[in-house]
C-alpha atoms as a PDB file:
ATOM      1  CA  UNK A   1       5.658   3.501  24.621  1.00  0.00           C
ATOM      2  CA  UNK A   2       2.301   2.306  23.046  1.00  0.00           C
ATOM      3  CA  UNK A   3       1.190   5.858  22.346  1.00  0.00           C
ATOM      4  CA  UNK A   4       4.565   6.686  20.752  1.00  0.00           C
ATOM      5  CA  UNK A   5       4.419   3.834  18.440  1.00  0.00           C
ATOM      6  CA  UNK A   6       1.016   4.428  17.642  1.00  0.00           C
ATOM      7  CA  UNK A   7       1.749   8.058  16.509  1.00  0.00           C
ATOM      8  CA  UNK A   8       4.459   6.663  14.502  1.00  0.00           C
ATOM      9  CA  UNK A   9       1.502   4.797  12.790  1.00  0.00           C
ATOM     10  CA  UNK A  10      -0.331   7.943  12.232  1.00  0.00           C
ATOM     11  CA  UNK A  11       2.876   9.514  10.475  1.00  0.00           C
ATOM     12  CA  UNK A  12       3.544   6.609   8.167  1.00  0.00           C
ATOM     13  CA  UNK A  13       0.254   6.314   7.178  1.00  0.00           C
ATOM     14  CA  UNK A  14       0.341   9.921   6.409  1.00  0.00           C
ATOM     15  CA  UNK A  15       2.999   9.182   4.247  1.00  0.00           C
ATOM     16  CA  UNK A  16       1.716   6.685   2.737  1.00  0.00           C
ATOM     17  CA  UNK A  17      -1.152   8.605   2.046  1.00  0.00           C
ATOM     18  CA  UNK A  18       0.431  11.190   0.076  1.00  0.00           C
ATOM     19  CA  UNK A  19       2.662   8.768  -1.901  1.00  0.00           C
ATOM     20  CA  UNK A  20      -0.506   7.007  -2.770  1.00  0.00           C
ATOM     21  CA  UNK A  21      -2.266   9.875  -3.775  1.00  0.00           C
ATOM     22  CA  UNK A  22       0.559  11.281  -5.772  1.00  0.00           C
ATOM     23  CA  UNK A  23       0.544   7.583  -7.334  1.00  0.00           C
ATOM     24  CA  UNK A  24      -3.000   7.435  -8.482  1.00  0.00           C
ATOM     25  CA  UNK A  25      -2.425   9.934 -10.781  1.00  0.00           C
ATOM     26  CA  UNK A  26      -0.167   8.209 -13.030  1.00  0.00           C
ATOM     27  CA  UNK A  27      -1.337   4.700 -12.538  1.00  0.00           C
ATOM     28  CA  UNK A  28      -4.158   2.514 -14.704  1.00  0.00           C
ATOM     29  CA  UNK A  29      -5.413  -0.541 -12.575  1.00  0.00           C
ATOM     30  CA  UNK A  30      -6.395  -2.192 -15.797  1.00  0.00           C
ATOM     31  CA  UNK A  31      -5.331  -6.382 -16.640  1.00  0.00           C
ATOM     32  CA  UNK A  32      -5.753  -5.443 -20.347  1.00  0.00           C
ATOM     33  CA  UNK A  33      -2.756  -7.058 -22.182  1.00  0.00           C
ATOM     34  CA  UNK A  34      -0.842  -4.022 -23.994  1.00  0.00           C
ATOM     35  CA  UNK A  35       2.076  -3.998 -26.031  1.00  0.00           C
ATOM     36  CA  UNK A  36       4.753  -1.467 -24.174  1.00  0.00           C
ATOM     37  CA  UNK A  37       5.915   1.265 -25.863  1.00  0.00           C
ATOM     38  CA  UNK A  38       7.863   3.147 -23.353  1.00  0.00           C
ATOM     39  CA  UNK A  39      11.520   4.300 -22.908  1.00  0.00           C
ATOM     40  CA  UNK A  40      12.528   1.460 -21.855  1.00  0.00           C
ATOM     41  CA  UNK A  41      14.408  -0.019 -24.934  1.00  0.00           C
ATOM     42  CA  UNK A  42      14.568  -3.485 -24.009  1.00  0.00           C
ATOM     43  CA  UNK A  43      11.257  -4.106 -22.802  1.00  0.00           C
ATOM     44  CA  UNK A  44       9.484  -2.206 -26.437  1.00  0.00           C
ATOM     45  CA  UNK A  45       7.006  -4.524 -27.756  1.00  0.00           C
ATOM     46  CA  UNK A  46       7.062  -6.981 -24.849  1.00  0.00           C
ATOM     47  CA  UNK A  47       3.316  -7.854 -23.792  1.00  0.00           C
ATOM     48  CA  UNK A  48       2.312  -6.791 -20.250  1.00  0.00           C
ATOM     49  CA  UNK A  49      -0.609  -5.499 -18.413  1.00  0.00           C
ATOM     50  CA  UNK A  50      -1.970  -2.065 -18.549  1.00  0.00           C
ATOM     51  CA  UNK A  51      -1.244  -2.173 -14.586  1.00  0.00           C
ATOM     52  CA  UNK A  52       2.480  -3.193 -15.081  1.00  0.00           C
ATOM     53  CA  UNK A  53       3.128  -0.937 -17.761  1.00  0.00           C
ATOM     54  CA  UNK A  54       2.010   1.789 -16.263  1.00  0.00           C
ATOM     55  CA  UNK A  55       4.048   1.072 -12.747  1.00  0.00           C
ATOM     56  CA  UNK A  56       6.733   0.619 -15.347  1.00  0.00           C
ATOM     57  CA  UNK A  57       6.063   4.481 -16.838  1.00  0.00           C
ATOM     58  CA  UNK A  58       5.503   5.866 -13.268  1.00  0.00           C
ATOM     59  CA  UNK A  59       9.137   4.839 -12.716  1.00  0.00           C
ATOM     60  CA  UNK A  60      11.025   5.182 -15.960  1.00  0.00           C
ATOM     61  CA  UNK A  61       9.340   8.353 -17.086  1.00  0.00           C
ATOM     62  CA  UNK A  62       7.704  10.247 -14.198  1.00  0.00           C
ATOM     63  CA  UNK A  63       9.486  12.916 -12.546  1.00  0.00           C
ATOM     64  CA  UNK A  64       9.956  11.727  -8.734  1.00  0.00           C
ATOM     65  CA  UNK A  65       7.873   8.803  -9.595  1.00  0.00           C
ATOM     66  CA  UNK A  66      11.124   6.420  -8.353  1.00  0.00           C
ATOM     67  CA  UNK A  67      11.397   7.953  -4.779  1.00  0.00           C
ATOM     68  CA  UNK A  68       7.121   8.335  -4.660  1.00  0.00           C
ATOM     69  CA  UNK A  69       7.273   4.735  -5.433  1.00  0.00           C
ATOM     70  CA  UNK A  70      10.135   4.229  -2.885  1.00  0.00           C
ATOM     71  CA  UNK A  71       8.881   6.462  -0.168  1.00  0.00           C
ATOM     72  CA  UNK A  72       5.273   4.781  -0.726  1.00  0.00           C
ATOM     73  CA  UNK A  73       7.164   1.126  -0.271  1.00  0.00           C
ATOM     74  CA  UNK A  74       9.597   1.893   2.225  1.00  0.00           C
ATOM     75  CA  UNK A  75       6.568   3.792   4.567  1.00  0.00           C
ATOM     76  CA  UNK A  76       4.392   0.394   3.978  1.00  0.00           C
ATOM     77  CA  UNK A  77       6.887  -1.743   5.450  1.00  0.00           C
ATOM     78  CA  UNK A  78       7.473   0.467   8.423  1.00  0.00           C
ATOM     79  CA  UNK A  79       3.629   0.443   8.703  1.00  0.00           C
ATOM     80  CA  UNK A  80       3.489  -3.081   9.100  1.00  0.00           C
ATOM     81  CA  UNK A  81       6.827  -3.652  11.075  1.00  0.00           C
ATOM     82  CA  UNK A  82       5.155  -0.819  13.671  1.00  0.00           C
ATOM     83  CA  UNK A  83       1.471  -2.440  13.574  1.00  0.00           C
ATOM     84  CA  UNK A  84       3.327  -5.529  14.690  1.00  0.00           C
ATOM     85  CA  UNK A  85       4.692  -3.890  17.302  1.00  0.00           C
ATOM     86  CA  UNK A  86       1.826  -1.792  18.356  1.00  0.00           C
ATOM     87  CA  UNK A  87       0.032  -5.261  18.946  1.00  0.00           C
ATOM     88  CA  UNK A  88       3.162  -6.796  20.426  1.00  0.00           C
ATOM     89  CA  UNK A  89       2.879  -3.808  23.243  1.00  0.00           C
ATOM     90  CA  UNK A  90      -0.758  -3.814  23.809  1.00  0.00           C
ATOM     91  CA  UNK A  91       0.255  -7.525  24.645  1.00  0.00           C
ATOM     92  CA  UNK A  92      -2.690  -8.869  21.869  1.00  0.00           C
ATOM     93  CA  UNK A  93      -5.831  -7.628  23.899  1.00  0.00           C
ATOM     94  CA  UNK A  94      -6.706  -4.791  21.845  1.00  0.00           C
ATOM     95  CA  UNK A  95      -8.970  -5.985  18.845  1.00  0.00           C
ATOM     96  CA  UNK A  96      -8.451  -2.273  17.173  1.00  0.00           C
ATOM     97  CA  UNK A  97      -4.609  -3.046  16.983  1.00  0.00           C
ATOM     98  CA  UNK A  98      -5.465  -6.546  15.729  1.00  0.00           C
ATOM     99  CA  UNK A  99      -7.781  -5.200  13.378  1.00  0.00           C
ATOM    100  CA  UNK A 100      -4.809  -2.472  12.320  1.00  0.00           C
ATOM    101  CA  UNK A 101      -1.874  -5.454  11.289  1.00  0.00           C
ATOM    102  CA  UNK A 102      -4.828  -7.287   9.711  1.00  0.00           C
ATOM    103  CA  UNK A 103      -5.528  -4.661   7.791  1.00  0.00           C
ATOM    104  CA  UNK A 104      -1.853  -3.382   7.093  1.00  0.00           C
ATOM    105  CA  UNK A 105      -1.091  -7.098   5.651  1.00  0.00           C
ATOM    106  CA  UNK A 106      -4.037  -7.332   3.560  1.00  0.00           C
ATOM    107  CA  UNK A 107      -3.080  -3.948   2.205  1.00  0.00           C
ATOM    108  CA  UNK A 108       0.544  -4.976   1.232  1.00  0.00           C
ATOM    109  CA  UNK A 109      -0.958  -7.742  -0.528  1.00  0.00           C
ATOM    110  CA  UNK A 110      -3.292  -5.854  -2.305  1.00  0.00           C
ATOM    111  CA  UNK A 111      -0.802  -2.931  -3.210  1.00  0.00           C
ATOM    112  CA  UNK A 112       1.011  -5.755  -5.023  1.00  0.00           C
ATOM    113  CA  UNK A 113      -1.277  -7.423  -6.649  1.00  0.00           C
ATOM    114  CA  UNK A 114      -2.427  -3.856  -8.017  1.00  0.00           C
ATOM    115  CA  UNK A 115       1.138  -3.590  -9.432  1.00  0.00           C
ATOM    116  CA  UNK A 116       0.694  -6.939 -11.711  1.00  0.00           C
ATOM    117  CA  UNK A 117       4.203  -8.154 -10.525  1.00  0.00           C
ATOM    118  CA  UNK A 118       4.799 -10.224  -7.408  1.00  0.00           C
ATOM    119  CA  UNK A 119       1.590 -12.354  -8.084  1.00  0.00           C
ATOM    120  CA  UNK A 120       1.796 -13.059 -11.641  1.00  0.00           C
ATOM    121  CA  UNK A 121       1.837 -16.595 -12.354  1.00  0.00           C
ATOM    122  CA  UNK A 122       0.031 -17.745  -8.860  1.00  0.00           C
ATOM    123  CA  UNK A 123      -3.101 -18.408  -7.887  1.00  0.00           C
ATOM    124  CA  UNK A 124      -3.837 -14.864  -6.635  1.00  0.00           C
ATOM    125  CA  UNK A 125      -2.396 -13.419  -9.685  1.00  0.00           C
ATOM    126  CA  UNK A 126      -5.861 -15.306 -11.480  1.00  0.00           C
ATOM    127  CA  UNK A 127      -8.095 -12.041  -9.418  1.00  0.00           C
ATOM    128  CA  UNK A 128      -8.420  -9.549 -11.711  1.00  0.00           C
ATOM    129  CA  UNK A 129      -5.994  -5.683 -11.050  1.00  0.00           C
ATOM    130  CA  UNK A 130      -8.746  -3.446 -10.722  1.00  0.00           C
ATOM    131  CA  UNK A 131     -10.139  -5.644  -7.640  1.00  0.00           C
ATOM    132  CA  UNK A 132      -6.506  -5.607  -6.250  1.00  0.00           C
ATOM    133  CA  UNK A 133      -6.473  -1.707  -6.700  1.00  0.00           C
ATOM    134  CA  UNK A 134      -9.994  -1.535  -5.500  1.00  0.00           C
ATOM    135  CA  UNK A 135      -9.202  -3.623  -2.218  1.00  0.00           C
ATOM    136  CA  UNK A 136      -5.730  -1.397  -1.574  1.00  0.00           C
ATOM    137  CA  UNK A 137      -8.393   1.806  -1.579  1.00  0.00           C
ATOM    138  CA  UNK A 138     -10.174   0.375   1.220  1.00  0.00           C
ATOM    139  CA  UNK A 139      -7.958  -1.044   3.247  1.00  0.00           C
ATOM    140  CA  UNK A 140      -6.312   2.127   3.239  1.00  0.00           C
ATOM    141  CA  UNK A 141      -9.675   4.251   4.227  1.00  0.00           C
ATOM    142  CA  UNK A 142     -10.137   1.167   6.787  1.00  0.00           C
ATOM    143  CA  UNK A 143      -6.474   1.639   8.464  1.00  0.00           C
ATOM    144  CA  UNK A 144      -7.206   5.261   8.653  1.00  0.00           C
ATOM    145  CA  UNK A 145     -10.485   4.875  10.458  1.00  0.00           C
ATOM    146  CA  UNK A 146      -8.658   2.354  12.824  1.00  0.00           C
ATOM    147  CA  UNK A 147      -6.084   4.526  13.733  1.00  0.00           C
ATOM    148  CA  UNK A 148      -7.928   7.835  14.288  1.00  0.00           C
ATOM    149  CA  UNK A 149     -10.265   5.700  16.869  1.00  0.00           C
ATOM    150  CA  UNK A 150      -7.704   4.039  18.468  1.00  0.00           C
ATOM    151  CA  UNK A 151      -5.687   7.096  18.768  1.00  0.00           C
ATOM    152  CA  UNK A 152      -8.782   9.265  20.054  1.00  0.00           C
ATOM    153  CA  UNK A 153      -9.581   6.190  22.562  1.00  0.00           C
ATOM    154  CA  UNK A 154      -5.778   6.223  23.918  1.00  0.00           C
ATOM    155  CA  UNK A 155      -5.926   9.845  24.597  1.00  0.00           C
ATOM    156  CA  UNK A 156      -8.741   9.259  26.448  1.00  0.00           C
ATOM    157  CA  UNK A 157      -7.783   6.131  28.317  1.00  0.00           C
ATOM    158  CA  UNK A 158      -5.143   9.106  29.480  1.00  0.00           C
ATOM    159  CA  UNK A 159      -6.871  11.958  30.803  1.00  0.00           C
END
């Protein structure tokens, strides 16, 4: 059941992956305050970060940029939901599947504070975008380590 859940991982993180990439294309991890100017009638002129504005363009004026920004969401919570259970299985004894939901949470929190939304107003939304976006990167390069060892170490545990 462990191994099925942790190929589950592998898939969402895939996902996630691709989303992410797709993503980086259209998005600018900057906290400069801009004036929007989008298509967005209501929100023209209103001040907002360079981050949030363009989150705001990926959605509004992106083709597929809603469902890459809901497949890249959606896969991230069933990341984390299935790290929790990966750890729940392995019964907390392995430190790689610690080390997975560790990283999974501190990814979700960094993927939002990239965004310039969630956080604005609190005491994390004082660390500056770019160091959000930065710290989403590597947690992501660091859950994809952890799960290609973990997964090569199970299918060895097997043989």
């Amino acid at each position: 059941m462990r191994q099925l859940v942790g190929g589950m991982l592998i898939y969402c993180f895939v996902v996630v992956l691709l989303t992410g990439g797709f993503l980086a294309f259209f998005y600018t991890p900057g906290s400069q305050t801009v004036f929007y100017d989008g298509s967005y009638a209501p929100l023209r002129g209103v001040m907002m970060s360079e981050a949030y504005e363009s989150s705001l363009r990926i959605t509004l004026e992106v083709r597929g940029g809603v469902l890459m920004r809901q497949l890249h969401h959606e896969s991230s919570v069933l990341l984390v939901l299935g790290a929790a259970v990966w750890v729940l299985l392995g019964r907390l004894r392995y430190p790689l599947a610690l080390l997975g939901l560790g990283l999974v949470l501190l990814g979700a929190l960094a993927g939002y504070g990239s965004v310039d939304d969630l956080l604005a107003g609190t005491v994390l939304g004082s660390i500056p975008t770019p160091l959000w976006y930065g710290l989403h990167l590597v947690t992501a390069l660091l859950m994809g380590a952890t799960l290609a060892i973990s997964s090569y170490r199970q299918a060895v545990r097997e043989q």
